[in-house]
Protein backbone atom coordinates (compact mmCIF):
# COMPACT_ATOMS: atom_id res chain seq x y z
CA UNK A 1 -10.80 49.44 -59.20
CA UNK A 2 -12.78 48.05 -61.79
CA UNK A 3 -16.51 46.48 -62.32
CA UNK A 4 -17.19 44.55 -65.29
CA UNK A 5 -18.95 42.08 -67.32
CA UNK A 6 -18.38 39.99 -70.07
CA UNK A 7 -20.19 37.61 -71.99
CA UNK A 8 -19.33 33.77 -71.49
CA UNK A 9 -20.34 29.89 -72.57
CA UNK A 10 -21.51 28.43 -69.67
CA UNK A 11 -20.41 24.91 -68.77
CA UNK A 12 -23.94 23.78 -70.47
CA UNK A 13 -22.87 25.33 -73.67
CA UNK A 14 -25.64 28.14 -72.93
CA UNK A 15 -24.23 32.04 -72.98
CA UNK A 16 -24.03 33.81 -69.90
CA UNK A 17 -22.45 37.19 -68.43
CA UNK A 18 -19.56 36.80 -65.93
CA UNK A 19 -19.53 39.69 -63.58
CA UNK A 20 -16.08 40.86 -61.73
CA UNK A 21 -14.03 42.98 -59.59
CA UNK A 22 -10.73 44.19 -60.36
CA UNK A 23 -8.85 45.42 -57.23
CA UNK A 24 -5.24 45.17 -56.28
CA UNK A 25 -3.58 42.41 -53.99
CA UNK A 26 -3.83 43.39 -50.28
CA UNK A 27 -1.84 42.41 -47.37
CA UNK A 28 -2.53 41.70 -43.25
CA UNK A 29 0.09 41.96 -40.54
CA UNK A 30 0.07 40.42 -37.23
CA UNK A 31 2.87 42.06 -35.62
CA UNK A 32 4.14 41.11 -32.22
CA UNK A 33 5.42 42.15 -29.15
CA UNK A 34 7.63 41.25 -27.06
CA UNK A 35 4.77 40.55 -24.81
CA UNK A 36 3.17 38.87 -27.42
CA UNK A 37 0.41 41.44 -27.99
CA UNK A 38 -0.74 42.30 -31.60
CA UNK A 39 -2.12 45.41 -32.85
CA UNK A 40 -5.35 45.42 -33.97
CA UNK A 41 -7.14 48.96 -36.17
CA UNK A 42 -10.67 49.63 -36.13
CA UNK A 43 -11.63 52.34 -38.61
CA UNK A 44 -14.84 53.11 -40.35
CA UNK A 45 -15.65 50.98 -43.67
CA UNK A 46 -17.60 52.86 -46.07
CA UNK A 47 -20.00 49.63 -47.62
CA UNK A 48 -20.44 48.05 -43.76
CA UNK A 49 -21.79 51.32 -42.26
CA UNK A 50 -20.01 50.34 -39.31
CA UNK A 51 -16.55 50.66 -37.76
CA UNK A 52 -14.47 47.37 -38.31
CA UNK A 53 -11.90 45.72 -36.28
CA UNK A 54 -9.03 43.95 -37.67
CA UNK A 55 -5.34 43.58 -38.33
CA UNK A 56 -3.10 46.74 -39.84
CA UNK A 57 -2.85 45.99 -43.67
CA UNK A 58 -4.14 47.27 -46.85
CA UNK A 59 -3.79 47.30 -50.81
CA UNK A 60 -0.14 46.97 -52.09
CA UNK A 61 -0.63 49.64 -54.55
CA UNK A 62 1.92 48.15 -57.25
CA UNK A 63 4.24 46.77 -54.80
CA UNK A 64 5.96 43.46 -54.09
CA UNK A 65 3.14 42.09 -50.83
CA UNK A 66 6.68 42.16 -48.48
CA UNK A 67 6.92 46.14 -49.41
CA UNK A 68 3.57 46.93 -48.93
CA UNK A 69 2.99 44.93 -45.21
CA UNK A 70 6.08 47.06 -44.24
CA UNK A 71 4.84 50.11 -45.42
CA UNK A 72 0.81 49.43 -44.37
CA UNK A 73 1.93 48.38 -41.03
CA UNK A 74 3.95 51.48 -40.28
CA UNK A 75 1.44 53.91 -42.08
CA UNK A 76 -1.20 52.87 -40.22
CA UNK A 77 0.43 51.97 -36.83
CA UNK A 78 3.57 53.68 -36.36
CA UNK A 79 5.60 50.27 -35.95
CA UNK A 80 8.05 48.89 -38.11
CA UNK A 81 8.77 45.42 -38.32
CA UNK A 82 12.66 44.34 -37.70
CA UNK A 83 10.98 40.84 -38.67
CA UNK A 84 9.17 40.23 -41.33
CA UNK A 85 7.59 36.64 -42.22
CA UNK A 86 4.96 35.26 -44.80
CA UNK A 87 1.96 33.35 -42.89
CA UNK A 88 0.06 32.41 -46.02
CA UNK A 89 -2.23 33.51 -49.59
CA UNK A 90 -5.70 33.59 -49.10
CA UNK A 91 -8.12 34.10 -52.62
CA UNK A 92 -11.40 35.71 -50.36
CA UNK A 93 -13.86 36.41 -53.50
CA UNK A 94 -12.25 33.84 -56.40
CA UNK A 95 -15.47 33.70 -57.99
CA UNK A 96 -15.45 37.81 -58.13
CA UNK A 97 -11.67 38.48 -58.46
CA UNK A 98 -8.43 37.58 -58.60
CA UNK A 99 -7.14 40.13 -56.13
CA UNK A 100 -5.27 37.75 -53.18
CA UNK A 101 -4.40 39.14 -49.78
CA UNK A 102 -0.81 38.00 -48.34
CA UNK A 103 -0.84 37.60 -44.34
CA UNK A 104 2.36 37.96 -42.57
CA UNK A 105 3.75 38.06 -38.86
CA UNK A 106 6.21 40.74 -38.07
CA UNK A 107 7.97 40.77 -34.93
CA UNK A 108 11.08 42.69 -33.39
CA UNK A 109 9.03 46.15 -33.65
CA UNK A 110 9.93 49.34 -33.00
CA UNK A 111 8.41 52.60 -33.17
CA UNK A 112 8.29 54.96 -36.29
CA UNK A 113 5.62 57.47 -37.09
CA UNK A 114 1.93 56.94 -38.61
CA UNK A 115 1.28 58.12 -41.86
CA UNK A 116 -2.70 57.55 -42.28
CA UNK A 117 -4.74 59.17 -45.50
CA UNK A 118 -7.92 60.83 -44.96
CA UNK A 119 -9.62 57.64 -45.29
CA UNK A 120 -8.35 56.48 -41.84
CA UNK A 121 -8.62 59.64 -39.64
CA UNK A 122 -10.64 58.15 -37.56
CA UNK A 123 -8.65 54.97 -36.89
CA UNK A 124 -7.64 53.69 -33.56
CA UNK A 125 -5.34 51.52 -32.70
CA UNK A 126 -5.76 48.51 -29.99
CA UNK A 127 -3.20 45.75 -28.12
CA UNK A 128 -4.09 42.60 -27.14
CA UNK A 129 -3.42 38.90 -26.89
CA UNK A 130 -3.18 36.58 -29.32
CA UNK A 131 -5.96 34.13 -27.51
CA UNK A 132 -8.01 37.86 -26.92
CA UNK A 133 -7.82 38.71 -31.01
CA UNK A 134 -8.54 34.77 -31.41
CA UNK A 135 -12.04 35.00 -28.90
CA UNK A 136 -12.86 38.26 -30.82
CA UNK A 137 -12.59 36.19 -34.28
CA UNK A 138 -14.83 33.64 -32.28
CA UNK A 139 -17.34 35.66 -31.28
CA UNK A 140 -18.05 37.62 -34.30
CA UNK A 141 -15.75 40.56 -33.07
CA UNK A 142 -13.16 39.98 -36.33
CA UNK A 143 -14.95 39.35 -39.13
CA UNK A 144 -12.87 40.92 -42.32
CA UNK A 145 -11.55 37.80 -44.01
CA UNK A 146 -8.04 38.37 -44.08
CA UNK A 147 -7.69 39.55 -40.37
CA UNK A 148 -9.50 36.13 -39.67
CA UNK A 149 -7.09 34.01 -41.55
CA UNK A 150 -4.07 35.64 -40.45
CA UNK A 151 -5.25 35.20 -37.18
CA UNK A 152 -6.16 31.60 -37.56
CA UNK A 153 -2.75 30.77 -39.17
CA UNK A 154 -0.73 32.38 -36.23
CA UNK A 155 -2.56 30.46 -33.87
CA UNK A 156 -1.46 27.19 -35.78
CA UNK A 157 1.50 28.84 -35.92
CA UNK A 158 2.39 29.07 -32.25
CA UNK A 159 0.96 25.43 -31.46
């Protein structure tokens, strides 16, 4: 990660600084049951001071976005995806960075081990509707952006 400035003509010919963020592309995975449950994480997040709620994902570390759902997904949930499926791009700070998030839907899961860093010891894992995750976006439960689209996409999704 990277914060930095650099100086920049303004629209209005005046000079200005432009201030950004330089993170890597992320990904967010609703995966499915059979029952059609998805998995939701809640782990701690450092700059909130609080624990957050929302769907298994993370930065793709120099992969392809398809690798690194795959590999978030099992790492943080023990599931891997026999189905994997591209829901949409979303751009959550353009006017801070460039770094996109990639939502997907994987279904056909099975189980495989969890492989969490020290950054999500404390993570727990939680199961429940589609219509429950999309009440919990409504209410203010889900607020982290791409969780919220993702889950907002799959319910167009399945209309």
């Amino acid at each position: 990660m990277l914060a930095a400035e650099y100086p920049k003509r303004r629209p209005d010919g005046r000079a200005g600084t432009y201030e950004y963020v330089s993170v890597d592309d992320a990904v967010r995975v609703v995966a499915l049951d059979d029952q059609q449950r998805l998995v939701l994480v809640e782990d701690d997040f450092h700059l909130q001071r609080r624990r957050v709620l929302h769907l298994p994902g993370g930065n793709c570390d120099g992969q392809e976005p398809r690798e690194a759902a795959l590999r978030e997904l099992e790492e943080e949930t023990g599931l891997i995806a026999g189905d994997l499926r591209p829901l949409g791009v979303i751009d959550p700070l353009p006017s801070i960075t460039s770094a996109r998030i990639f939502l997907f839907t994987a279904t056909s899961l099975r189980t495989g081990r969890t492989r969490r860093d020290a950054t999500e010891a404390g993570m727990t894992q939680h199961w429940r509707l589609l219509q429950d995750a999309l009440a919990a976006v409504r209410n203010g439960e889900i607020t982290e952006a791409g969780s919220v689209a993702a889950l907002l996409l799959s319910e167009r999704a399945s209309t």
